[in-house]
Protein backbone atom coordinates (compact mmCIF):
# COMPACT_ATOMS: atom_id res chain seq x y z
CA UNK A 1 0.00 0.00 0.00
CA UNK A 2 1.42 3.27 -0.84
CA UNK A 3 1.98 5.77 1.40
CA UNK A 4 -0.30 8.82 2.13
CA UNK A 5 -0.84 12.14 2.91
CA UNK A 6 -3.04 13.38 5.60
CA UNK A 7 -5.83 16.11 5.16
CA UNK A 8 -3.40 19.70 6.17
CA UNK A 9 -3.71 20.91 9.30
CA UNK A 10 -2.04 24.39 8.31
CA UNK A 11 -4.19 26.60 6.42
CA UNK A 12 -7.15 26.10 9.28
CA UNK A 13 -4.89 26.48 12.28
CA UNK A 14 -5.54 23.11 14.29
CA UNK A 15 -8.66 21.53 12.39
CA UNK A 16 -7.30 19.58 9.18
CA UNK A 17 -8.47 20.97 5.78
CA UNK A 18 -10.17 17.83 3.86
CA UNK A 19 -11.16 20.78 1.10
CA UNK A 20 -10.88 24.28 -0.60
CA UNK A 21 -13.58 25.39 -2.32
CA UNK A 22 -12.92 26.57 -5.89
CA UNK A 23 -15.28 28.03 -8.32
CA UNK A 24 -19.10 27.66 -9.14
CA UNK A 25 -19.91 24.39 -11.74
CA UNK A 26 -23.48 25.35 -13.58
CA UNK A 27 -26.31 26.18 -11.94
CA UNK A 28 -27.16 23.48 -9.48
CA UNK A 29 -24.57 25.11 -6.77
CA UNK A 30 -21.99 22.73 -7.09
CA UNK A 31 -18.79 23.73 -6.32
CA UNK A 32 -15.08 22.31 -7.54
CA UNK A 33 -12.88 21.53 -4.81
CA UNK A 34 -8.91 21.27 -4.17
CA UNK A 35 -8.49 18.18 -1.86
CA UNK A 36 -6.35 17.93 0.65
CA UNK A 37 -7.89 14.00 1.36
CA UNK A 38 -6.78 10.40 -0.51
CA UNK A 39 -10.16 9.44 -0.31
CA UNK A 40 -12.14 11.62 -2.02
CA UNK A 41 -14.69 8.83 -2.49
CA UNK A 42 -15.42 7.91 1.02
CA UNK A 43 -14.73 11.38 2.74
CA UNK A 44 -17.42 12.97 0.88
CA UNK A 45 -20.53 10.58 0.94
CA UNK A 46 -23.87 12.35 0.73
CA UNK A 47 -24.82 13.40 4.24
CA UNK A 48 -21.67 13.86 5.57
CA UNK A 49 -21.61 17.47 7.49
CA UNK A 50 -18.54 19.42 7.15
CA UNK A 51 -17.32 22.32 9.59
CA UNK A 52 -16.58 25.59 7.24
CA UNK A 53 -13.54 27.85 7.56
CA UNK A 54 -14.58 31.06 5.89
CA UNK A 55 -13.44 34.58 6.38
CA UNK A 56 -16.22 36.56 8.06
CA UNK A 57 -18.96 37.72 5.90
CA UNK A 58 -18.93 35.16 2.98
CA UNK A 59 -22.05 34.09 4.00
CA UNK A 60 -20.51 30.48 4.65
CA UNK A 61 -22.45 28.34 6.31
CA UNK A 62 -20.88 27.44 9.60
CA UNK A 63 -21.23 23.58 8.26
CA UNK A 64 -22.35 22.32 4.73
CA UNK A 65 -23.55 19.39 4.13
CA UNK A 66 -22.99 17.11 1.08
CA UNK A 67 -26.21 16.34 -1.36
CA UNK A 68 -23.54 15.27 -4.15
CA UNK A 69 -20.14 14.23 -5.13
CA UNK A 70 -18.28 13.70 -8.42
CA UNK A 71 -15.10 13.57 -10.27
CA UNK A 72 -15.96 15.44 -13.42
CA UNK A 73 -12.32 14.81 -15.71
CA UNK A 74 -10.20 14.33 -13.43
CA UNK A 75 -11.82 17.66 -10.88
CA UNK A 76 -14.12 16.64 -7.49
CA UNK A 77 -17.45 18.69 -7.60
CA UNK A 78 -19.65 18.64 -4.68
CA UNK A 79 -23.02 19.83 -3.94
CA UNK A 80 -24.45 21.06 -0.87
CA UNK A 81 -27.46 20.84 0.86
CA UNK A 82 -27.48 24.63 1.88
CA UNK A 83 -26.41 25.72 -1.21
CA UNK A 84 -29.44 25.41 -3.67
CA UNK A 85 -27.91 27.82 -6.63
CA UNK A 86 -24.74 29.24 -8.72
CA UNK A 87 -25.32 32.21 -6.77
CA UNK A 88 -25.15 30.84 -3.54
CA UNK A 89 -21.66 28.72 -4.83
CA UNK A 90 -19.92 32.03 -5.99
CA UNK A 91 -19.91 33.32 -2.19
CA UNK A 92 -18.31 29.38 -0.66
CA UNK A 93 -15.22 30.58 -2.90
CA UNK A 94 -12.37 29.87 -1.00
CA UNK A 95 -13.82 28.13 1.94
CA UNK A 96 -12.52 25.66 3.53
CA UNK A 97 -14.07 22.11 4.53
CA UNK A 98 -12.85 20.78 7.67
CA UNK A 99 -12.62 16.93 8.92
CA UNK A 100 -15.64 16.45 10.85
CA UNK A 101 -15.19 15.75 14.50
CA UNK A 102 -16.38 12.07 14.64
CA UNK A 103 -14.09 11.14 11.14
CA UNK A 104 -12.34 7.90 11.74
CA UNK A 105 -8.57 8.27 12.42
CA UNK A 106 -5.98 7.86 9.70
CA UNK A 107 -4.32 4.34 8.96
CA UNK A 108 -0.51 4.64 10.31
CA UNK A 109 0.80 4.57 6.88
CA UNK A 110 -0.42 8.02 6.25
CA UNK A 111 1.51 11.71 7.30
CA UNK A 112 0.32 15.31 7.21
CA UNK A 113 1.76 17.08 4.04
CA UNK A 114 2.69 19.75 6.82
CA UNK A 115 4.89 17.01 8.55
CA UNK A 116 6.71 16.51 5.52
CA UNK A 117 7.45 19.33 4.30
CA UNK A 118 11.04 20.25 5.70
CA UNK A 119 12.71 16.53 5.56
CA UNK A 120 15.74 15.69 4.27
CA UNK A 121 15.53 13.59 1.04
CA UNK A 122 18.49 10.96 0.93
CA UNK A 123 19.07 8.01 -1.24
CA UNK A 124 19.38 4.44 0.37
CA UNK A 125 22.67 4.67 1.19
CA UNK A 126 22.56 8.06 3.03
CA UNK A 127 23.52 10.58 0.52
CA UNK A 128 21.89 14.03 0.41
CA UNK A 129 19.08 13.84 -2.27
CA UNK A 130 17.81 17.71 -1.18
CA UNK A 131 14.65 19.20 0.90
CA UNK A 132 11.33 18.48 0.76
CA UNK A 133 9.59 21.55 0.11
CA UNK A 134 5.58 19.97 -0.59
CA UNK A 135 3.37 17.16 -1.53
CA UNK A 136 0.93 17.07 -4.91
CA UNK A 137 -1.90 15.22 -4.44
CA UNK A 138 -2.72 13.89 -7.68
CA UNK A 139 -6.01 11.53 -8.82
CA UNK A 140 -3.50 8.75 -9.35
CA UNK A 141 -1.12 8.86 -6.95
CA UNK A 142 0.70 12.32 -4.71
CA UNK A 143 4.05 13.44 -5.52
CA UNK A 144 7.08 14.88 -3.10
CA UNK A 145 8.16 17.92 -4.34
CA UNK A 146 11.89 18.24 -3.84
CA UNK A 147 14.62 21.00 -3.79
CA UNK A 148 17.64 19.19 -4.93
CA UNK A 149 21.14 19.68 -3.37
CA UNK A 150 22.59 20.39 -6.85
CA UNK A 151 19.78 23.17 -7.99
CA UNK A 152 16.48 22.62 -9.33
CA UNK A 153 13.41 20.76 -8.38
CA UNK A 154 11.97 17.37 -8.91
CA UNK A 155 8.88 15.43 -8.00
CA UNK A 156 9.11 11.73 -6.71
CA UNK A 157 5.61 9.86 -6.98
CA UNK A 158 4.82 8.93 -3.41
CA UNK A 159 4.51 5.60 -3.72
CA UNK A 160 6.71 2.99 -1.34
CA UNK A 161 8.82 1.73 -4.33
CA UNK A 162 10.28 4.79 -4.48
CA UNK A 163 9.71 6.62 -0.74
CA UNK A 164 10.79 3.49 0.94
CA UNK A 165 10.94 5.49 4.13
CA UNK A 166 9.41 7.90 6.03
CA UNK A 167 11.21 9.12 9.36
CA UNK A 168 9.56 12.21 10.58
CA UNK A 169 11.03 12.21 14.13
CA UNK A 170 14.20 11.55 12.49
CA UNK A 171 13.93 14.49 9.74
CA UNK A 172 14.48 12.49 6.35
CA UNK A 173 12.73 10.53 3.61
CA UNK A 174 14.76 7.91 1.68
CA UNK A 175 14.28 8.13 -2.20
CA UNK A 176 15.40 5.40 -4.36
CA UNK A 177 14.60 6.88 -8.19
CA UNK A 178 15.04 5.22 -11.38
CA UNK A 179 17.72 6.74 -13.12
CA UNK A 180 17.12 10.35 -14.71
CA UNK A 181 13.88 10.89 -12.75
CA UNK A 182 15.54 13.74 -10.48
CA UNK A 183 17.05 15.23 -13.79
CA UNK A 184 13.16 15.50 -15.23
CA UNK A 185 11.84 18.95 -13.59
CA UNK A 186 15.63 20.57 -13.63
């Protein structure tokens, strides 16, 4: 099983961010998201109630609750319950959905893209690969985002073939990249 990031906890102070609201899809209200979840699928099941993080006078709900969810090419689109209209979608705009208080804990194979971001990136046998400076959660798989020790970026898929390990208390990630992949993004 691949490892897997963790809704964020940083955006929404202490609460982890399962969502960002994005712009209006027609005229039904739903919404397209930016998920900060690996489970798109089972997070947002219709009926689930999510706490909003919204700055004051949106006219956010204080929770929404989901009538519909949908990957539409490759993008999530929810509906809510509250939110009847396109009108009423253009003002969730940057919102935030939080986990809901009785959400089931995260398998132990998972980390918060805050937690990673910051680690050292070696290869197996210890030498310096660069920083991790952020996680891309893709519809296929995430992706480390690394600053390399010799210039440029890179991104690693975030699967365990290739992020064998994950050491947060000890500060480092081990990548083990087929050859040229770190060369790709520079």
């Amino acid at each position: 099983m691949p490892p897997k990031a963790r809704p964020s906890r940083g955006a929404a102070g202490d609460a982890q961010v399962v969502a960002r609201i994005g712009k209006p899809h027609g005229i039904r209200g739903e919404v397209t998201v930016q998920l900060h979840t690996d489970d798109p699928g089972g997070r947002f099941t219709p009926g689930t109630i999510f706490p909003t993080r919204a700055p004051a006078g949106s006219g956010t709900p204080k929770a929404l609750t989901v009538r519909s969810a949908r990957d539409h090419n490759g993008i999530w689109l929810l509906g809510f319950e509250e939110i009847p209209d396109r009108t009423g979608a253009e003002g969730l705009r940057g919102s935030l959905l939080l986990l809901p208080a009785e959400a089931p804990e995260v398998e132990d194979d998972a980390w918060y893209a805050d937690d990673l971001v910051g680690l050292r990136a070696e290869r197996p046998d210890g030498s310096p690969v660069g920083t991790v400076t952020g996680l891309v959660v893709g519809a296929a798989q995430d992706r480390l985002v690394l600053d390399l020790a010799g210039g440029g970026t890179a991104e690693v898929p975030f699967v365990r073939a290739l992020v064998p390990v994950v050491d947060v208390s000890g500060g480092r990630v081990v990548v083990d990249p087929p050859e040229g992949l770190l060369e790709l993004g520079s």
